[in-house]
Protein backbone atom coordinates (compact mmCIF):
# COMPACT_ATOMS: atom_id res chain seq x y z
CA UNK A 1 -8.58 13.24 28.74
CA UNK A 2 -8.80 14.09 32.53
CA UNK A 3 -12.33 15.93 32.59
CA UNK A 4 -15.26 15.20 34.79
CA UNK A 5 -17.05 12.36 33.50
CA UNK A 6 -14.87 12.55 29.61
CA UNK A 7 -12.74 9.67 28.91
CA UNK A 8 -10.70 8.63 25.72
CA UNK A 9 -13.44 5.79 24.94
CA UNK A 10 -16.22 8.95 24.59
CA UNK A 11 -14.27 10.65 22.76
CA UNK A 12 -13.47 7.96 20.03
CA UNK A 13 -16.85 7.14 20.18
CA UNK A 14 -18.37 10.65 19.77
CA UNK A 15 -15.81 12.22 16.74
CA UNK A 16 -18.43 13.27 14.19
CA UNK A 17 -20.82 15.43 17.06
CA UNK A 18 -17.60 16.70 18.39
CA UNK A 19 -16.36 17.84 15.29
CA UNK A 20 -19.30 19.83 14.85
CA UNK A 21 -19.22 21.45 18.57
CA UNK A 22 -15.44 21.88 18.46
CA UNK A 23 -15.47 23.86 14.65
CA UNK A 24 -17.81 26.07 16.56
CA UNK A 25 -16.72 26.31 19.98
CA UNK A 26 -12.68 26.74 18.87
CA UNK A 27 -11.39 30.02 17.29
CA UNK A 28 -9.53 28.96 13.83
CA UNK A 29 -5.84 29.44 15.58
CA UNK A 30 -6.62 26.20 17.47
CA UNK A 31 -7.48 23.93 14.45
CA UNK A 32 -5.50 22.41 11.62
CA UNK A 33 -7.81 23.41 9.05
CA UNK A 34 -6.05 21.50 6.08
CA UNK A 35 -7.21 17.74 8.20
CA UNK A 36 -10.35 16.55 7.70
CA UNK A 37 -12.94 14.15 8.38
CA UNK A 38 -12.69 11.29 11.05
CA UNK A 39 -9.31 10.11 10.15
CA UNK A 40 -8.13 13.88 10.53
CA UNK A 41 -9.82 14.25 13.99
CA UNK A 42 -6.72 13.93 16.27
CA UNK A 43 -5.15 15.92 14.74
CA UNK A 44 -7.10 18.79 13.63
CA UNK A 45 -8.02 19.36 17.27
CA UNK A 46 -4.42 19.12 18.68
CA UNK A 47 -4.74 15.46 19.86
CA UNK A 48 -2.15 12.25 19.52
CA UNK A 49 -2.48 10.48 17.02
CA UNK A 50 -1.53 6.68 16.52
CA UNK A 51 1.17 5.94 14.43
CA UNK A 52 0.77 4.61 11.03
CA UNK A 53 2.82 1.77 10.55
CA UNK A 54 4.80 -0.06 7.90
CA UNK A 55 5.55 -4.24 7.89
CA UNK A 56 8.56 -4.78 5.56
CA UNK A 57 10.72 -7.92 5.32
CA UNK A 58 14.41 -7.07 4.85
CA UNK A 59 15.49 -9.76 1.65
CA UNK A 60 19.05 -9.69 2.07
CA UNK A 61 20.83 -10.66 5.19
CA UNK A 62 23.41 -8.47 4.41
CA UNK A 63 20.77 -5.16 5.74
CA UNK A 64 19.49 -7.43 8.44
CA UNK A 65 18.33 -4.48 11.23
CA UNK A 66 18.18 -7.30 13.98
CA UNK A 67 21.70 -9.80 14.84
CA UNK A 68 19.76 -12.65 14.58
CA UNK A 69 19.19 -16.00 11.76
CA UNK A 70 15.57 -15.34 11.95
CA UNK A 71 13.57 -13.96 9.13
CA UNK A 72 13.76 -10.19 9.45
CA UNK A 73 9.85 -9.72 10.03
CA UNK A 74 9.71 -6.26 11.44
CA UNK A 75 6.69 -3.35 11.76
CA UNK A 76 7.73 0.29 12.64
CA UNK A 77 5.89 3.65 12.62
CA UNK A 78 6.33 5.98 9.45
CA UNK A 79 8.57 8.31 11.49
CA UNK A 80 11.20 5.14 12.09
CA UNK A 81 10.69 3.72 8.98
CA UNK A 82 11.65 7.30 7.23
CA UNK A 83 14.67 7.68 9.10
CA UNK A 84 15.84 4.08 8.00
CA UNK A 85 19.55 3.99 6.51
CA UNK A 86 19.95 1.20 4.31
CA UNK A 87 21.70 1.34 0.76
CA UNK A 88 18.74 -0.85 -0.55
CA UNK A 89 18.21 -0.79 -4.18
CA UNK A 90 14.84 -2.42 -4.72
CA UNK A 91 11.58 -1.92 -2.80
CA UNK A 92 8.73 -4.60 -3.74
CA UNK A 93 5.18 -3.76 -2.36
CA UNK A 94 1.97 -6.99 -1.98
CA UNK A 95 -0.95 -6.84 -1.13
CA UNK A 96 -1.34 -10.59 -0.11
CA UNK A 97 0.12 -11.99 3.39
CA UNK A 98 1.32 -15.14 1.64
CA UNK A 99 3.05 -13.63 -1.07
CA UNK A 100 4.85 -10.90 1.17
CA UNK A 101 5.96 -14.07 3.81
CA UNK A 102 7.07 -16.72 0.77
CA UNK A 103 8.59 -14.00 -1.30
CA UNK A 104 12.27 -14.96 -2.04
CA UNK A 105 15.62 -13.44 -0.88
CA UNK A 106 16.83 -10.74 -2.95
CA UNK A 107 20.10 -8.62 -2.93
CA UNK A 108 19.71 -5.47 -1.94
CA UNK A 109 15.93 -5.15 -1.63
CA UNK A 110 13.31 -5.49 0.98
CA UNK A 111 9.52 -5.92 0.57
CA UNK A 112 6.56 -4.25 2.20
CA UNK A 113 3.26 -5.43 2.98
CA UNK A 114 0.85 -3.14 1.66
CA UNK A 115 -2.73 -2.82 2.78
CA UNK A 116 -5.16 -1.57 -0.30
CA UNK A 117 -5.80 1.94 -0.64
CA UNK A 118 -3.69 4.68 1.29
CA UNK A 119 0.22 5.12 0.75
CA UNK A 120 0.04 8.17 3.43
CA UNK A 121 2.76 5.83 5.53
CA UNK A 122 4.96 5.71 2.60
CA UNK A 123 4.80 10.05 2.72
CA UNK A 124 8.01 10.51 5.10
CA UNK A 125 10.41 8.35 3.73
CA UNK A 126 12.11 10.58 0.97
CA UNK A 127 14.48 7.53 0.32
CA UNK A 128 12.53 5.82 -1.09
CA UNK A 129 12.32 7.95 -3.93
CA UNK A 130 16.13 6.98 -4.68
CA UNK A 131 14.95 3.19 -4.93
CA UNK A 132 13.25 0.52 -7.92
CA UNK A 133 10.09 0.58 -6.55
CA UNK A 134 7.91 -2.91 -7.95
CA UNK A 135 4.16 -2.96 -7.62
CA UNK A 136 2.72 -6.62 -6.76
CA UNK A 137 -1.25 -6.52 -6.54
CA UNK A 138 -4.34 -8.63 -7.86
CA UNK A 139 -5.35 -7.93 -11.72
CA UNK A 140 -8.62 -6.77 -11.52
CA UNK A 141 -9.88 -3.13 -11.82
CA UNK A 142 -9.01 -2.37 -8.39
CA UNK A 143 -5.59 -3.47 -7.92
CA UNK A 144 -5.01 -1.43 -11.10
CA UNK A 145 -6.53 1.53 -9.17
CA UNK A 146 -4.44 0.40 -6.29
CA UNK A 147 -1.06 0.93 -8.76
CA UNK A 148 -2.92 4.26 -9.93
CA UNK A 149 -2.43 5.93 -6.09
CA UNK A 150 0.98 4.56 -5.50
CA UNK A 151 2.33 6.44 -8.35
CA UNK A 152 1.34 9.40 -7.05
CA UNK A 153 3.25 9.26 -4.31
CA UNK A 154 6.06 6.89 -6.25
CA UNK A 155 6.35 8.04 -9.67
CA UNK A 156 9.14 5.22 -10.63
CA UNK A 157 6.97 2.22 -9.54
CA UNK A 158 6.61 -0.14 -11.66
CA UNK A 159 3.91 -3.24 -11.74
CA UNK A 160 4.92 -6.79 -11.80
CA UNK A 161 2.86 -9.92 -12.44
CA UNK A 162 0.21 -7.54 -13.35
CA UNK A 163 0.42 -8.10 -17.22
CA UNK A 164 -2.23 -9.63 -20.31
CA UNK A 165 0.44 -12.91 -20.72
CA UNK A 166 -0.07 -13.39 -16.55
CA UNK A 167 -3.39 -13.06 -16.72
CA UNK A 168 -4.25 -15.40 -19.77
CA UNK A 169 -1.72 -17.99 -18.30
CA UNK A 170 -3.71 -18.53 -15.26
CA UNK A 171 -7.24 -18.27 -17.16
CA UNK A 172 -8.31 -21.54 -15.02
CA UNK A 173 -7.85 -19.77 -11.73
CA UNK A 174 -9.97 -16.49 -12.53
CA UNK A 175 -12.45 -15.38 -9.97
CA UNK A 176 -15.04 -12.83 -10.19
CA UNK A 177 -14.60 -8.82 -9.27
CA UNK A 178 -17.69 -8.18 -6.91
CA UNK A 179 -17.40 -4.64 -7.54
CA UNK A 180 -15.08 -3.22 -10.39
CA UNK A 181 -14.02 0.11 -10.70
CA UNK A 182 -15.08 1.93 -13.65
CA UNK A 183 -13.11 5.15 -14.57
CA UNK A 184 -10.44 7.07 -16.08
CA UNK A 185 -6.73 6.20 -14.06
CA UNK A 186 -4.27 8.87 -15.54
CA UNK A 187 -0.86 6.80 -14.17
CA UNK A 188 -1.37 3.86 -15.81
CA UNK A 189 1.28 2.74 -18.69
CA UNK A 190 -0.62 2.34 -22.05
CA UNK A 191 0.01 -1.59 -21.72
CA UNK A 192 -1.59 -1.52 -18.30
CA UNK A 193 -4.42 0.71 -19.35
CA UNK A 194 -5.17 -1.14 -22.04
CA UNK A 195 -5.56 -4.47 -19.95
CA UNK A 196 -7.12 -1.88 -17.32
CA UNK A 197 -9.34 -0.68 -19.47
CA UNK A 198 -10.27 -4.76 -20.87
CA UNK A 199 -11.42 -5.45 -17.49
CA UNK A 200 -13.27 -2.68 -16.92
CA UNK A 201 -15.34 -3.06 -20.26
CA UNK A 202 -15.55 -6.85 -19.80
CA UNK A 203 -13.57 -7.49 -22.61
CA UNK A 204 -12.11 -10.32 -21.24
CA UNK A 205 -15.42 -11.96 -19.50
CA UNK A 206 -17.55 -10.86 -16.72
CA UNK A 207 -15.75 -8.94 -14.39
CA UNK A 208 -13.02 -11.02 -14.46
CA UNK A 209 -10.70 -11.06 -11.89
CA UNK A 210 -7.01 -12.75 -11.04
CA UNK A 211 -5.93 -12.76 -7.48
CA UNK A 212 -2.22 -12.36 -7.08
CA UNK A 213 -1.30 -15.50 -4.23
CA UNK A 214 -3.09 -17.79 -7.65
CA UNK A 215 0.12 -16.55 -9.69
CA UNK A 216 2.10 -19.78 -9.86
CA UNK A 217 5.17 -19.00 -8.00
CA UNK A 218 7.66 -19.91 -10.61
CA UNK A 219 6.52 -17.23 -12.51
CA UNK A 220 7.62 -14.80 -9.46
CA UNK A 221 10.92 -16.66 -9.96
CA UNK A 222 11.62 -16.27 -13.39
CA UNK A 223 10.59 -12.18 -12.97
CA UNK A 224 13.27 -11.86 -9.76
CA UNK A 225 15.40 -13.50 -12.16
CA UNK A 226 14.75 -11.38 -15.20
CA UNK A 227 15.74 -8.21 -12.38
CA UNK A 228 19.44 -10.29 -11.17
């Protein structure tokens, strides 16, 4: 921002006052009205905005992007990552570090790390849409919630290791939900709701929670195995 005294660190620093000056200084032509909020601020007012980005691992060495025996690690923005051209069939999605770096090799799959809440990066890649998508997160109300808003975006996903037999198997490493969600999820199966719906009622125990890198990892074996 080259103005007299205005630099990019006041202007980060300042969003909420400026929205308010800017919706009243700036005819409606100048504004995306449909962006909102502080996380629509760029670019409601015509400003860059920094890239969301996506960290996949690529599970087959056959779609490796790099020419190189190193594990294919790799972050890109949403724009690159929707342009990808791979003939993958499966896409698995984490929440945990650990799980996304151990998780096996696959044919014809890659997995992404998600990051909670928000599949906004996932928005550009049609693609996608034309893949198995699997849903790895924590059983508890929230990762249920978490499975909830990828659906909307991914209608075919499907939850793994999320289940009532994973759940009772690893009773000794429960931990406890500090703050469970409690309402109605409409895209819920009615074997996940059900478990959803356990939890949320403490049904099960007091906000009961499993934490997906507990999952003993032969039980992500003998699922990858079930899929081959």
């Amino acid at each position: 921002i080259d103005l007299p005294g205005i630099h990019t660190k006041f202007i980060e620093g300042h969003r909420g006052v400026l929205t308010e000056l800017f919706d009243l200084a700036l005819p409606p032509a100048a504004m995306d009205e449909a962006m909102r909020g502080v996380s629509g601020f760029c670019r409601r007012y015509g400003f860059r905005d920094k890239p969301l980005r996506i960290r996949f691992r690529i599970l087959d060495p056959r779609h490796a992007l790099v020419a190189s025996a190193t594990d294919q690690d790799i972050t890109l923005s949403d724009d690159t990552f929707a342009d990808l051209r791979l003939s993958l069939q499966r896409v698995f999605i984490t929440e945990n570090e650990t799980n996304f770096l151990a998780f096996p090799k696959m044919e014809d799959s890659m997995i992404l790390f998600g990051a909670g809440y928000g599949f906004d990066m996932l928005a550009k890649a049609a693609w996608l849409r034309d893949c198995e998508v699997y849903y790895w997160g924590d059983i508890d109300t929230h990762g249920f919630a978490i499975l909830d808003q990828l659906r909307v975006r991914l209608q075919q996903a499907r939850s793994f290791l999320m289940d009532r037999e994973t759940l009772m198997a690893h009773h000794a490493h429960w931990v406890t939900e500090q703050a469970p969600l409690k309402r109605p999820l409409a895209n819920l199966s009615p074997e996940e709701n059900a478990l959803y719906e356990d939890l949320w009622h403490d049904r099960l125990g007091r906000r009961v929670r499993l934490e997906q890198e507990r999952i003993g990892f032969t039980w992500l074996q003998r699922f990858l195995t079930s899929l081959a």
